[in-house]
Protein backbone atom coordinates (compact mmCIF):
# COMPACT_ATOMS: atom_id res chain seq x y z
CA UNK A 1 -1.65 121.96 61.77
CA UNK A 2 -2.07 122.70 58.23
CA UNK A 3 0.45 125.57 57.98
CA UNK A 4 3.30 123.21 59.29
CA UNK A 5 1.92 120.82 56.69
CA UNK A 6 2.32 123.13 53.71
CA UNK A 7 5.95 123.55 54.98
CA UNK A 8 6.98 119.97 54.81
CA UNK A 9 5.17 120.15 51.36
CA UNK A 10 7.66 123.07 50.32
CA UNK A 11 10.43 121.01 51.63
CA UNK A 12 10.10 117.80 49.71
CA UNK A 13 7.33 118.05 46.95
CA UNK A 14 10.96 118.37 44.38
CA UNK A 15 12.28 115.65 45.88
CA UNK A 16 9.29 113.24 46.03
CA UNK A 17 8.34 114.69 42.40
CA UNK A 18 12.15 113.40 41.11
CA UNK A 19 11.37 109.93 43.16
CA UNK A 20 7.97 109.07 41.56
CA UNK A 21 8.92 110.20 37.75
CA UNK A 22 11.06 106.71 37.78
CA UNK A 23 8.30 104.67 38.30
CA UNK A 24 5.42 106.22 36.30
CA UNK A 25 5.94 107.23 32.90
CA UNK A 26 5.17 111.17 32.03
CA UNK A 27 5.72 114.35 34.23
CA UNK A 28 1.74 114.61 34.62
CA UNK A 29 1.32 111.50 36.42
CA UNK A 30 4.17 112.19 38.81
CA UNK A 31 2.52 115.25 39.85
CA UNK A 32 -0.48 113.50 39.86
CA UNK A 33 0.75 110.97 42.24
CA UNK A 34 2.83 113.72 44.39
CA UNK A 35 -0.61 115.51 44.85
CA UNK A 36 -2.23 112.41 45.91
CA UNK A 37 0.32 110.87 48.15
CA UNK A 38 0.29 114.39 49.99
CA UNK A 39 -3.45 114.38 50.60
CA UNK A 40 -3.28 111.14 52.12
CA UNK A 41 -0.62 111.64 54.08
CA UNK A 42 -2.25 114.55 55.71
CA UNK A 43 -5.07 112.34 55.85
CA UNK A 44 -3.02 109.87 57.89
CA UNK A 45 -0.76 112.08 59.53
CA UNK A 46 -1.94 110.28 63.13
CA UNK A 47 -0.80 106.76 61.88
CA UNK A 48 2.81 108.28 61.37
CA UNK A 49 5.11 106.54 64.57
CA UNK A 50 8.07 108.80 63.90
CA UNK A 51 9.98 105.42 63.93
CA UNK A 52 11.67 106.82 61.03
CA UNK A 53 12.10 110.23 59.15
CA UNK A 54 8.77 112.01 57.69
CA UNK A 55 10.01 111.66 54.00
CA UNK A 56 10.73 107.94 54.62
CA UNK A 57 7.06 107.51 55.18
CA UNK A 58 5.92 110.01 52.58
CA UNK A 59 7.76 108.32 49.91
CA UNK A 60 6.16 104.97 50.72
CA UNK A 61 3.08 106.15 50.55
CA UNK A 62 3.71 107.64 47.28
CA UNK A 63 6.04 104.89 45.70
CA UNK A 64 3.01 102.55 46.58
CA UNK A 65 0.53 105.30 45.14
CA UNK A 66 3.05 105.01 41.37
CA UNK A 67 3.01 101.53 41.39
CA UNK A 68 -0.90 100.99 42.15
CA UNK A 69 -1.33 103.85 38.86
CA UNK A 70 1.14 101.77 36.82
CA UNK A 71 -0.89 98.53 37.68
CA UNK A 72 -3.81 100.09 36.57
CA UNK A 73 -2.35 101.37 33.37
CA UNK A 74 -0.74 98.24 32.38
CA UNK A 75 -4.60 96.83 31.28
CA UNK A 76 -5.59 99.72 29.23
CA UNK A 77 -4.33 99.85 25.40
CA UNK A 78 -3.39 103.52 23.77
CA UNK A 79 -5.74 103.92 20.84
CA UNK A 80 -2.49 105.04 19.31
CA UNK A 81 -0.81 101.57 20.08
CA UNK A 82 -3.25 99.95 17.84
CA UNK A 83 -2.25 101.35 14.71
C-alpha cells in the first residue's frame, strides 16, 4: 500500500537523512541516498521478515547504499583537487 508507505517515509526520512550525512560527504548526496534507499525498499518491501523493526532494515539498506556511493567516489579526482 503506497499511502502507508508515504507514512513510514514521513516518519523517518529526518532520521535516516541525519544517519547517512556521516557517511557521505555533502547534504545532496544524503538526500540522494535517502531517496534511493526508499525506492528500493518499497521495491523490496516483500523480502522484509519483520525479524526486526522497519527502520532497522531501512537503514541497512541505506547505510549500504552511502558506502557503495563513497566507494565509487573514492576513484574519481575533483578537477579542483588538481590544482
Amino acid at each position: 500500500d503506497s499511502s502507508a508507505y508515504g507514512i513510514l517515509v514521513s516518519r523517518y526520512q529526518d532520521r535516516l537523512y541525519a544517519s547517512v550525512l556521516h557517511v557521505v560527504s555533502t547534504a545532496e548526496e544524503a538526500e540522494d541516498v535517502v531517496q534511493e534507499s526508499f525506492i528500493q525498499g518499497y521495491l523490496k518491501l516483500d523480502t522484509f521478515q519483520q525479524t526486526s523493526r522497519f527502520f532497522t532494515w531501512l537503514y541497512r539498506i541505506a547505510f549500504n547504499n552511502a558506502l557503495s556511493r563513497k566507494r565509487r567516489r573514492r576513484g574519481q579526482v575533483s578537477l579542483d583537487q588538481t590544482r
